[in-house]
C-alpha atoms as a PDB file:
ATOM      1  CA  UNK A   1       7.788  16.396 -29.422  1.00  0.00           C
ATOM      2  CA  UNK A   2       7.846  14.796 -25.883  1.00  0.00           C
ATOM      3  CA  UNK A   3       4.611  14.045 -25.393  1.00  0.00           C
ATOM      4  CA  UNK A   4       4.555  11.912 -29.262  1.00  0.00           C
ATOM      5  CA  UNK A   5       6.477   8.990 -27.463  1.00  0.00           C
ATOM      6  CA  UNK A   6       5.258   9.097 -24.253  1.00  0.00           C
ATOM      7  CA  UNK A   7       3.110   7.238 -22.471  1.00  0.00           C
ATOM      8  CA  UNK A   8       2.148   6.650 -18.994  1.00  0.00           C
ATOM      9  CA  UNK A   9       1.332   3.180 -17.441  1.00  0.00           C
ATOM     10  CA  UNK A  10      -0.527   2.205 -13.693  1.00  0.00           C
ATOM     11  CA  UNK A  11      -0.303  -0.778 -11.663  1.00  0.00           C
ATOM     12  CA  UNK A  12      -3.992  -0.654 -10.235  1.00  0.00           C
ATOM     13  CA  UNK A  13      -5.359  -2.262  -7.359  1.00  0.00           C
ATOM     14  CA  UNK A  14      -7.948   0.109  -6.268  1.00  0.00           C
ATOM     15  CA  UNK A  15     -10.269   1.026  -9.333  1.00  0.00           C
ATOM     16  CA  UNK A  16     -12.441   3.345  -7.317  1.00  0.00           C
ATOM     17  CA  UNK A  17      -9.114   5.039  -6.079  1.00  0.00           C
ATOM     18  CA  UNK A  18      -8.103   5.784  -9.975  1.00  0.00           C
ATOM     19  CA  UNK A  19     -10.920   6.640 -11.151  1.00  0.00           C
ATOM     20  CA  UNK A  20     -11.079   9.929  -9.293  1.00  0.00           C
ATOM     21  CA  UNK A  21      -7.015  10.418  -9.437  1.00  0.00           C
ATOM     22  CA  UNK A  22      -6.692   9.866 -13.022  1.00  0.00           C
ATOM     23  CA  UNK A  23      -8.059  12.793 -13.626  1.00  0.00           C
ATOM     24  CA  UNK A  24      -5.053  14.545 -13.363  1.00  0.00           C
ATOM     25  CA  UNK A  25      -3.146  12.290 -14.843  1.00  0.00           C
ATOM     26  CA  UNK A  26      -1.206  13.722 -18.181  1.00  0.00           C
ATOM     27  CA  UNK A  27      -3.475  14.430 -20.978  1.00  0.00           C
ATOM     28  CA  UNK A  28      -3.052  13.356 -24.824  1.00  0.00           C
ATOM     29  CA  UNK A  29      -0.966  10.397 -24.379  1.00  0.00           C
ATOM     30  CA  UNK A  30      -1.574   6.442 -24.089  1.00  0.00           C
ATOM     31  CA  UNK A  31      -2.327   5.690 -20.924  1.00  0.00           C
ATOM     32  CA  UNK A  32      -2.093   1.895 -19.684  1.00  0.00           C
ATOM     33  CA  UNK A  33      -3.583  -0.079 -16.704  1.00  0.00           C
ATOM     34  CA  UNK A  34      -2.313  -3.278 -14.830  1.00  0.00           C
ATOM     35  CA  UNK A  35      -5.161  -4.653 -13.011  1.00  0.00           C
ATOM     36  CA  UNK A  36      -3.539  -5.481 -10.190  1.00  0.00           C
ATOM     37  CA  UNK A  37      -6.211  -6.798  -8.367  1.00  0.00           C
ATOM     38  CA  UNK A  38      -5.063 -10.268  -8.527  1.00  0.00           C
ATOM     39  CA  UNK A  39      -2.184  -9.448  -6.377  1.00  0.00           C
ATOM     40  CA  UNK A  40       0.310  -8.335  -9.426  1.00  0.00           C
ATOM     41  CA  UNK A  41       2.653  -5.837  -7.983  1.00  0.00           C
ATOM     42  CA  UNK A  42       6.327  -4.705  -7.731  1.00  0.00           C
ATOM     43  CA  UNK A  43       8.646  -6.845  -9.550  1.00  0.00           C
ATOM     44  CA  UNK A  44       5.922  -8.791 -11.441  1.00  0.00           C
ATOM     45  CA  UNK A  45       4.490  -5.839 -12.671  1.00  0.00           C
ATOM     46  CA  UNK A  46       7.742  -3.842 -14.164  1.00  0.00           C
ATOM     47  CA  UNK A  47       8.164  -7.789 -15.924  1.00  0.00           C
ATOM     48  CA  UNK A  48       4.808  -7.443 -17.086  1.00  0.00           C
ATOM     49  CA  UNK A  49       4.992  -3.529 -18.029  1.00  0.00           C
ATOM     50  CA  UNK A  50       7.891  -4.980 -20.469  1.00  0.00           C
ATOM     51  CA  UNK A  51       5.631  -7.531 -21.982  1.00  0.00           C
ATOM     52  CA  UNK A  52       3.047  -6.192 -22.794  1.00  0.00           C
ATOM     53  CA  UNK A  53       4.962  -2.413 -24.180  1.00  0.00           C
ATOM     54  CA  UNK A  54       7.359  -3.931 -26.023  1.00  0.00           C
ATOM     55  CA  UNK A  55       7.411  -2.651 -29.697  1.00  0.00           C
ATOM     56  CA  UNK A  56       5.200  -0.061 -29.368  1.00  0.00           C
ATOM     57  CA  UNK A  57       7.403   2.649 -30.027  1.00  0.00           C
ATOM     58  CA  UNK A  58       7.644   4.258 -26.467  1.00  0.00           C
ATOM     59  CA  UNK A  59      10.511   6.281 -25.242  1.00  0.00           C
ATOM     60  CA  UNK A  60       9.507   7.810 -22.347  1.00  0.00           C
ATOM     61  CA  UNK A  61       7.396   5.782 -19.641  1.00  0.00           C
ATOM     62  CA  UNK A  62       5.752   7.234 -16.959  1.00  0.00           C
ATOM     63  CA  UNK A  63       4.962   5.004 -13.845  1.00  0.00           C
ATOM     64  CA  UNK A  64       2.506   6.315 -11.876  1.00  0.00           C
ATOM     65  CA  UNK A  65       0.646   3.969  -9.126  1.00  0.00           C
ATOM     66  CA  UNK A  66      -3.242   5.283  -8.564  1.00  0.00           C
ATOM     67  CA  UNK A  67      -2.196   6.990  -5.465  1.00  0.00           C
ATOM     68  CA  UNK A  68      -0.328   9.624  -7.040  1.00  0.00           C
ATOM     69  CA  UNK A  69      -1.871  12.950  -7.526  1.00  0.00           C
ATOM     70  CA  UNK A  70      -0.624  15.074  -9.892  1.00  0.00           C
ATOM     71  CA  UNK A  71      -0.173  18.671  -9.293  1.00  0.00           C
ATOM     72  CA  UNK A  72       0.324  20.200 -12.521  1.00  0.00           C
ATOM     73  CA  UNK A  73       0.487  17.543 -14.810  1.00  0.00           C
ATOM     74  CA  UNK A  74       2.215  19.162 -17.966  1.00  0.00           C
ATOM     75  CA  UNK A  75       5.214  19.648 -15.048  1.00  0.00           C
ATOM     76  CA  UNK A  76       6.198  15.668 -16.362  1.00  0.00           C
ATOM     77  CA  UNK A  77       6.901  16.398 -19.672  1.00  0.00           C
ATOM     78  CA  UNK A  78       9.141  19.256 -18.913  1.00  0.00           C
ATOM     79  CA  UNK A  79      10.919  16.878 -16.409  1.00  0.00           C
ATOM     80  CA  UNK A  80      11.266  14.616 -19.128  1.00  0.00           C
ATOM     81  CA  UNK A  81      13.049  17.436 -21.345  1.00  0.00           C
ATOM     82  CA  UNK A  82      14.948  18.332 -19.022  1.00  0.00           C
ATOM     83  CA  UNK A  83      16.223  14.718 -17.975  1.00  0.00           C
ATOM     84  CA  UNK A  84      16.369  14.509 -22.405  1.00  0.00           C
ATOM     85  CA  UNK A  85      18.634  17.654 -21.830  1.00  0.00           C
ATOM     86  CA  UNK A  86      21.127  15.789 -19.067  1.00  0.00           C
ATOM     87  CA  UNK A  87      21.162  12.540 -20.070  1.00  0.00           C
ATOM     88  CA  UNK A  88      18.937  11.223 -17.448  1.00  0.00           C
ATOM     89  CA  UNK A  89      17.694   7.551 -17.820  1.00  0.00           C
ATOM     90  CA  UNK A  90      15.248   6.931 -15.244  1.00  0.00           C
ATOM     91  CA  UNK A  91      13.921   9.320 -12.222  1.00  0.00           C
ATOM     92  CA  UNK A  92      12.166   8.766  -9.027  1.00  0.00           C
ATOM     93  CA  UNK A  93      11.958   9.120  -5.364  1.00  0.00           C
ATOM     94  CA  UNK A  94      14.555   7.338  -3.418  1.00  0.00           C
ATOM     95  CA  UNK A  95      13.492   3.998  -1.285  1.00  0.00           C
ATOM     96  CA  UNK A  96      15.761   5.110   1.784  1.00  0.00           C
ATOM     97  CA  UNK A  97      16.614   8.704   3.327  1.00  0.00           C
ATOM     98  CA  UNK A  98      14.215  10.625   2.059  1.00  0.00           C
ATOM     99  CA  UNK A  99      10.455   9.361   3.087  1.00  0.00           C
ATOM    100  CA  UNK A 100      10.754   8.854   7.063  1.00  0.00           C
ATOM    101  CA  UNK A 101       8.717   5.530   6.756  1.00  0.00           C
ATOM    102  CA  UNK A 102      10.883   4.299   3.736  1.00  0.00           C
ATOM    103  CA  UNK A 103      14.333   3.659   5.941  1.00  0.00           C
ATOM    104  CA  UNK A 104      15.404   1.108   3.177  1.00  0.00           C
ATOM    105  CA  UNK A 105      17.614   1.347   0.567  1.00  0.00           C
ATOM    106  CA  UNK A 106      18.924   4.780  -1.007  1.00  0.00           C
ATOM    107  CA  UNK A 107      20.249   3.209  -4.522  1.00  0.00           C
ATOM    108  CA  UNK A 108      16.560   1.636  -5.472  1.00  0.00           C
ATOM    109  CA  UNK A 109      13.821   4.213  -6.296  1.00  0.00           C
ATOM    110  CA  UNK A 110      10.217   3.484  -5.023  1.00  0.00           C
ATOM    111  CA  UNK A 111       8.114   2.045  -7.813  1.00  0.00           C
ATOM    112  CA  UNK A 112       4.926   4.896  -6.720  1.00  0.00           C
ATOM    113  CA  UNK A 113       6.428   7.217  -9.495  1.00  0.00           C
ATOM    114  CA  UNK A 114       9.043   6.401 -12.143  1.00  0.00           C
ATOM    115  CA  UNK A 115      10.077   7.624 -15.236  1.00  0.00           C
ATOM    116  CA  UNK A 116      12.399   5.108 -17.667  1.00  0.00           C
ATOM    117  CA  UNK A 117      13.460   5.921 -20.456  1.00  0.00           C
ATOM    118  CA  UNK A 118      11.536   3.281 -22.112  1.00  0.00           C
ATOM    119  CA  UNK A 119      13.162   2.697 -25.859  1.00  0.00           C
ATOM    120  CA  UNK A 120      16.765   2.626 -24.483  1.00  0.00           C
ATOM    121  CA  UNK A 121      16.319   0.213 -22.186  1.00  0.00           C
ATOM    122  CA  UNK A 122      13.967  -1.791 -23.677  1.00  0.00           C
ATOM    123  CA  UNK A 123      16.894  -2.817 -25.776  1.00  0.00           C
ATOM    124  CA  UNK A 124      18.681  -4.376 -23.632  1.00  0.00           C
ATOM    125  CA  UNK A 125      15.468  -5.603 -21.346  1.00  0.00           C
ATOM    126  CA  UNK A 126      16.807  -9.291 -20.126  1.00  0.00           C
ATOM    127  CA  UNK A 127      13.871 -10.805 -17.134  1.00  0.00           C
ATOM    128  CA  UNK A 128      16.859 -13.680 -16.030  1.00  0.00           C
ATOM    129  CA  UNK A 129      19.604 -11.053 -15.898  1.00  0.00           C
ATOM    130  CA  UNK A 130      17.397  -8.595 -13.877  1.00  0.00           C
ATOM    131  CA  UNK A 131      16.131 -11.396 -11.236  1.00  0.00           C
ATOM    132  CA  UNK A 132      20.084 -12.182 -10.356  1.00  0.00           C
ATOM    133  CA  UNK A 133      20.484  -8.570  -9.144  1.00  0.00           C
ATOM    134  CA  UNK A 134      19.400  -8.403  -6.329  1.00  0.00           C
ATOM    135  CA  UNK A 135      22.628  -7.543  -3.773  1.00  0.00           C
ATOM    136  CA  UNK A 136      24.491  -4.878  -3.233  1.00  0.00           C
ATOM    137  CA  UNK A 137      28.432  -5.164  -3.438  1.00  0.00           C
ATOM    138  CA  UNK A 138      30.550  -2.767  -0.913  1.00  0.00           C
ATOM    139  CA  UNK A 139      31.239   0.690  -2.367  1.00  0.00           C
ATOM    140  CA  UNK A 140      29.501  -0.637  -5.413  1.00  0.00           C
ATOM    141  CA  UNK A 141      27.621   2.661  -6.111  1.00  0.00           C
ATOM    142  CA  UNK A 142      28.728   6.193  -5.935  1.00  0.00           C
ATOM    143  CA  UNK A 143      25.994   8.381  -4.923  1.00  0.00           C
ATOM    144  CA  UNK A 144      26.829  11.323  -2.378  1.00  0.00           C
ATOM    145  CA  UNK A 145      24.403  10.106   0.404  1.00  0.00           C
ATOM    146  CA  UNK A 146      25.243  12.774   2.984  1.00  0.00           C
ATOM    147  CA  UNK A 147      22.673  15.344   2.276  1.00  0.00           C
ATOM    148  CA  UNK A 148      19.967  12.697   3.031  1.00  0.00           C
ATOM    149  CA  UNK A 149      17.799  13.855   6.187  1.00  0.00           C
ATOM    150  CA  UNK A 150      16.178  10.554   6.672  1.00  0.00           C
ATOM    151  CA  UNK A 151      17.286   6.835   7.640  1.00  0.00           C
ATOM    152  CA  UNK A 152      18.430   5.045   5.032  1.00  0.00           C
ATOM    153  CA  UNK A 153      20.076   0.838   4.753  1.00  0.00           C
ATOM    154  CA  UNK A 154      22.741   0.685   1.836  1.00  0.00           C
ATOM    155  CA  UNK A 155      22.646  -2.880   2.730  1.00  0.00           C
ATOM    156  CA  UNK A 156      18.919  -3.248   2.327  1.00  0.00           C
ATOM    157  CA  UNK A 157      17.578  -5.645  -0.020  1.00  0.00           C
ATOM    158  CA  UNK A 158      13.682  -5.125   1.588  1.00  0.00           C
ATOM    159  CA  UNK A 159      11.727  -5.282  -1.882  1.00  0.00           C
ATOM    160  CA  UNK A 160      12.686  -7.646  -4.140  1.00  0.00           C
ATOM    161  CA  UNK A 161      12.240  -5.549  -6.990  1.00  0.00           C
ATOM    162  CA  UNK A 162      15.417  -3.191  -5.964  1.00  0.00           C
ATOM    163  CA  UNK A 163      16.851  -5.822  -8.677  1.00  0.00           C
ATOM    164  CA  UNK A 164      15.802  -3.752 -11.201  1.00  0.00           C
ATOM    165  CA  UNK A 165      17.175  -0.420 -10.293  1.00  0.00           C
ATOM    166  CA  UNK A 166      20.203  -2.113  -9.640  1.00  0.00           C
ATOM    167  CA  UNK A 167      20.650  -3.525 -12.496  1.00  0.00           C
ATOM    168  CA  UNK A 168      19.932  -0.330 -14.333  1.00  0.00           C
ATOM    169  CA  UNK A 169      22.042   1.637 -12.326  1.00  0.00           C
ATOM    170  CA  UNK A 170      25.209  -1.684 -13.316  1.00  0.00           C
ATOM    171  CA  UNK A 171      23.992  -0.993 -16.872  1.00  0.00           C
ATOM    172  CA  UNK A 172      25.581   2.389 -16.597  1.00  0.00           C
ATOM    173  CA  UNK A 173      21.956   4.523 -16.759  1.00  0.00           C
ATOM    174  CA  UNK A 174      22.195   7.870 -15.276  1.00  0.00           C
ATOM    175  CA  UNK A 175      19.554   8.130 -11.993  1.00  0.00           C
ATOM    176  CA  UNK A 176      17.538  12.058 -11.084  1.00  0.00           C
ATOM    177  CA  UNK A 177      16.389  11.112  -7.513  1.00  0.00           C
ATOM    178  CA  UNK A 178      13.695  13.661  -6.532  1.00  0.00           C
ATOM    179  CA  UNK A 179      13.268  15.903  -3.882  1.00  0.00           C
ATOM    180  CA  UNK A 180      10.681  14.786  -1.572  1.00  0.00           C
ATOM    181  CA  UNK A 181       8.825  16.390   1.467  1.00  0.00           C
ATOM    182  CA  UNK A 182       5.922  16.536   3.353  1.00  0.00           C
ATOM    183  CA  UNK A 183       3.716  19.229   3.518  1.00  0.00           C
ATOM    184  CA  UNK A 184       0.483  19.144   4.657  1.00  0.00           C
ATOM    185  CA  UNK A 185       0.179  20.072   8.973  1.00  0.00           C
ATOM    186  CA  UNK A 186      -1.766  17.418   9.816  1.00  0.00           C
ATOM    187  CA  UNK A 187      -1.151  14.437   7.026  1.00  0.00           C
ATOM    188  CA  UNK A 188       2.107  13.044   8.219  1.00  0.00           C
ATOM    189  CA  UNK A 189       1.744  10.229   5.050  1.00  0.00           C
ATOM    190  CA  UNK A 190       1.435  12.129   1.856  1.00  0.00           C
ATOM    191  CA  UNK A 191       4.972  12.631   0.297  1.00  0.00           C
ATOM    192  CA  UNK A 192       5.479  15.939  -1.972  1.00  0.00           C
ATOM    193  CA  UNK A 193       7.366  15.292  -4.850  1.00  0.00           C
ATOM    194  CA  UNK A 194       9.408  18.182  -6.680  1.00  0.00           C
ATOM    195  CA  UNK A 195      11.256  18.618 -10.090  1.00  0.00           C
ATOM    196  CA  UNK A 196      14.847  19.533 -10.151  1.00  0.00           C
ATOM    197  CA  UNK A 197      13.648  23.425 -10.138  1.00  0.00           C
ATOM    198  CA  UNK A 198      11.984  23.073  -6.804  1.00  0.00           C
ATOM    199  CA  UNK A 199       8.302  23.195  -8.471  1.00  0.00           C
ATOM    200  CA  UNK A 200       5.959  20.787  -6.985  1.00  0.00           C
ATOM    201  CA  UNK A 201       5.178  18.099  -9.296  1.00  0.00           C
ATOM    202  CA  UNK A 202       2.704  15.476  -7.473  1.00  0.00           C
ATOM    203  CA  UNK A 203       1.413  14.459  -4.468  1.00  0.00           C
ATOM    204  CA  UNK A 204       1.557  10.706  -3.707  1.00  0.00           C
ATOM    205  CA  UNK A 205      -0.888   9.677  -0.918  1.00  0.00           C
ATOM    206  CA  UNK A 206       0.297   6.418  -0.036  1.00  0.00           C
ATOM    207  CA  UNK A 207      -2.372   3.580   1.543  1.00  0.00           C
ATOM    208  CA  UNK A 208      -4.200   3.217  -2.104  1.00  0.00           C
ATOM    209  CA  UNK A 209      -5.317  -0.266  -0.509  1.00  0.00           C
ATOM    210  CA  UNK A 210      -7.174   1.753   1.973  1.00  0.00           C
ATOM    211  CA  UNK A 211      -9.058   3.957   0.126  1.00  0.00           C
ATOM    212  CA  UNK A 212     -12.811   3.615   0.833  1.00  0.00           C
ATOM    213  CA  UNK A 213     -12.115   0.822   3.066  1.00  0.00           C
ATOM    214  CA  UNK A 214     -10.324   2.929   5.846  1.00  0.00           C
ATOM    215  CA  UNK A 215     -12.398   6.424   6.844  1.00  0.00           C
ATOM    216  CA  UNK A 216      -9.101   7.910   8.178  1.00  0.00           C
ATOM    217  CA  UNK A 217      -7.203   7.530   4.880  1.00  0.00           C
ATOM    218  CA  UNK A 218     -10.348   7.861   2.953  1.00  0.00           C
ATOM    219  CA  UNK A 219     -10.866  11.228   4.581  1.00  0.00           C
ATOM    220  CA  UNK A 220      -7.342  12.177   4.344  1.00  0.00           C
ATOM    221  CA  UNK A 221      -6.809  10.836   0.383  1.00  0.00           C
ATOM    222  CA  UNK A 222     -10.099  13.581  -0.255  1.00  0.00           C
ATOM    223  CA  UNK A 223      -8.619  16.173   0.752  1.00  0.00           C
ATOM    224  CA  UNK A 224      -5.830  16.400  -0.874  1.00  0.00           C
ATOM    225  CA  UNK A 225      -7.641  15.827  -4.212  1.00  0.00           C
ATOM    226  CA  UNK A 226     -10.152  18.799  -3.293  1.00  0.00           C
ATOM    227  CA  UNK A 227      -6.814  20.894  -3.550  1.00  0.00           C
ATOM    228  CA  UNK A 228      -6.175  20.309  -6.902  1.00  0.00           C
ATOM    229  CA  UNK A 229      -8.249  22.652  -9.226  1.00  0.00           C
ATOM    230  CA  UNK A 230     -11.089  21.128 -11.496  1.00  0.00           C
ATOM    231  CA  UNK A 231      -9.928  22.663 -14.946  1.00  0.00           C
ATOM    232  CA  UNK A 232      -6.772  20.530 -14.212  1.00  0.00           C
ATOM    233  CA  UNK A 233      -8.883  17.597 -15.019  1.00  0.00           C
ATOM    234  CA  UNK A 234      -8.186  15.593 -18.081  1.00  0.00           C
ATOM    235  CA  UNK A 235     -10.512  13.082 -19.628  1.00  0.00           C
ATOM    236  CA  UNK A 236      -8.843   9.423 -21.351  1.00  0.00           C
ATOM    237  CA  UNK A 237      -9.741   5.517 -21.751  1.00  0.00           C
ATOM    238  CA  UNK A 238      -6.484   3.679 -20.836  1.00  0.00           C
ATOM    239  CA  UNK A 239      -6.079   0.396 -22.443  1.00  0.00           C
ATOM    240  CA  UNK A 240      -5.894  -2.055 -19.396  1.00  0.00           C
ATOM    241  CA  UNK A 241      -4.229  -5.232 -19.106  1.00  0.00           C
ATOM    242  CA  UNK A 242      -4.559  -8.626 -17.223  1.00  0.00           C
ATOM    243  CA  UNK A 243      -2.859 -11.618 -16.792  1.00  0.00           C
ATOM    244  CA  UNK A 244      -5.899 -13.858 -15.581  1.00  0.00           C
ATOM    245  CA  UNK A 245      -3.572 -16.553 -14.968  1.00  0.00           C
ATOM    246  CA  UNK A 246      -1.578 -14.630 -12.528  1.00  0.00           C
ATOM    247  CA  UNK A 247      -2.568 -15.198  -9.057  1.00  0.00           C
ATOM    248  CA  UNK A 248      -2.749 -19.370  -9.940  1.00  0.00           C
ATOM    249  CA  UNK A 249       0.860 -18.711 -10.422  1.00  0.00           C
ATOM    250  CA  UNK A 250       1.351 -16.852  -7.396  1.00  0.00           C
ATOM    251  CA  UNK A 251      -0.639 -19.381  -5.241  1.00  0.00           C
ATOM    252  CA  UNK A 252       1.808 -22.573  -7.050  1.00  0.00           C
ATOM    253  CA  UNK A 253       5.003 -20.650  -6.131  1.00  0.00           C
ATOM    254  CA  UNK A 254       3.947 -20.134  -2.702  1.00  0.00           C
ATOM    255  CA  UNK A 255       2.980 -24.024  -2.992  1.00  0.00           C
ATOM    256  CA  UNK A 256       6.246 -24.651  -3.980  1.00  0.00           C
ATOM    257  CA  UNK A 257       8.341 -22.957  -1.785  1.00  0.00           C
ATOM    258  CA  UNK A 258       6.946 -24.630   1.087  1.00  0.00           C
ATOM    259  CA  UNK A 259       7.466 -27.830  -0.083  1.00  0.00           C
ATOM    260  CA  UNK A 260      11.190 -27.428  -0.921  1.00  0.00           C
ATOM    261  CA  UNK A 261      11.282 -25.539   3.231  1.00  0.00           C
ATOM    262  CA  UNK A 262       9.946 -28.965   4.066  1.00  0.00           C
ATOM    263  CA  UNK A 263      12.034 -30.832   1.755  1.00  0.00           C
ATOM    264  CA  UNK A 264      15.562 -29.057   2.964  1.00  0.00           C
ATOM    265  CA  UNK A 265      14.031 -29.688   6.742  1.00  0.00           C
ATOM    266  CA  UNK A 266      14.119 -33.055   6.225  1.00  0.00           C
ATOM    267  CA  UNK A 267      17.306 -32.831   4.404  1.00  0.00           C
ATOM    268  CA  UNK A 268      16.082 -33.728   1.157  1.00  0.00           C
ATOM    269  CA  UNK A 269      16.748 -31.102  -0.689  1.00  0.00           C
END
């Protein structure tokens, strides 16, 4: 069974946000936090997803930031089959041509919703070789772009952890890029996402930041969760995980790069 080796995993930096979304998270299967409140996103957190996962007999890992809603949330697991079924390695939404906001690159998928397939590359997970990936080499990838609707950049290198896709996609790992629109009249942010069979699988809200800070987004974030029916709700204590010496790290690179911009000013470096 799927759902056996599963488990789903959220890079949280809104608590009050999650705690009313998780509810429709995917029932009967480990979920995981990152508290992310000390500024541990992106690139960090996939490094830190890999930490602290590793060995625990996962092979299928959901990604799910706290501003994702999920429609139907049994839908995943059949997405999962199915991606068993075709030798899919990872899915997601595409960072470029797809989202109107997201005019960045086509070849990365946004880290809002993932799924990896966890114990296969977990074998081969190397933090040094994944860090030196990020370019993009002419003609390098293959991917028919020309149904895309939206802008896209196949040059774009705008998040720094595009390194990872990349170097999945180098590693030979076989990408489903979702379908993606927008549905809701007047909420030109929220993003539907949809299987390969054209069901709708999750809403993802965007602004998660925002949320109870922001009355716009606030009001707009509400709504959409009052569409989702109450006996979808599922009920869960997720094992949650902090590194509480991360943002001391964060504030010494910082400290460091601007010492070695001085440094190469002066010629020093």
């Amino acid at each position: 069974m799927i759902k056996e080796t599963t488990a789903l995993i959220t890079s949280v930096s809104n608590f009050d946000l999650y705690q009313k979304t998780s509810q429709f998270f995917p029932n009967n299967i480990p979920h995981y936090v990152i508290d992310g409140r000390n500024g541990m996103h992106g690139l960090a957190s996939i490094f830190y997803t890999f930490k602290k996962l590793k060995n625990k007999g996962i092979e299928w890992l959901i990604m799910a930031d706290e501003d994702v809603i999920f429609q139907k949330s049994e839908q995943v697991f059949e997405l999962i089959e199915y991606m068993k079924e075709n030798d899919y390695r990872v899915a997601g939404v595409r960072e470029g041509g797809v989202i109107s906001h997201k005019p960045f690159n086509p070849y990365a998928i946004n880290t809002f919703f993932s799924i990896l397939h966890f114990s296969e590359i977990e074998k081969i997970f190397n933090r040094r070789e994944i860090k030196n990936q990020q370019y993009i080499e002419p003609n390098e990838f293959n991917d028919e772009l020309k149904g895309l609707k939206m802008d896209f950049d196949i040059e774009s290198l705008y998040e720094p952890y595009y390194c990872f896709y990349f170097w999945l996609k180098r590693k030979g790992f076989k990408f489903l890029y979702l379908n993606v629109s927008t549905d809701f009249p007047h909420d030109n942010f929220t993003s539907s996402v949809y299987d390969p069979a054209g069901n709708l699988l999750l809403y993802h809200t965007w602004y998660a930041r925002a949320y109870g800070q922001n009355e716009k987004h606030t009001k707009r974030i509400n709504k959409i969760l009052n569409t989702i029916p109450k006996s979808a709700r599922s009920s869960f204590s997720p094992v949650v995980f902090k590194d509480p010496h991360f943002r001391w790290k964060l504030r010494m690179k910082k400290n460091f790069r601007k010492i070695k911009m001085k440094l190469n000013k002066l010629g020093c470096y």
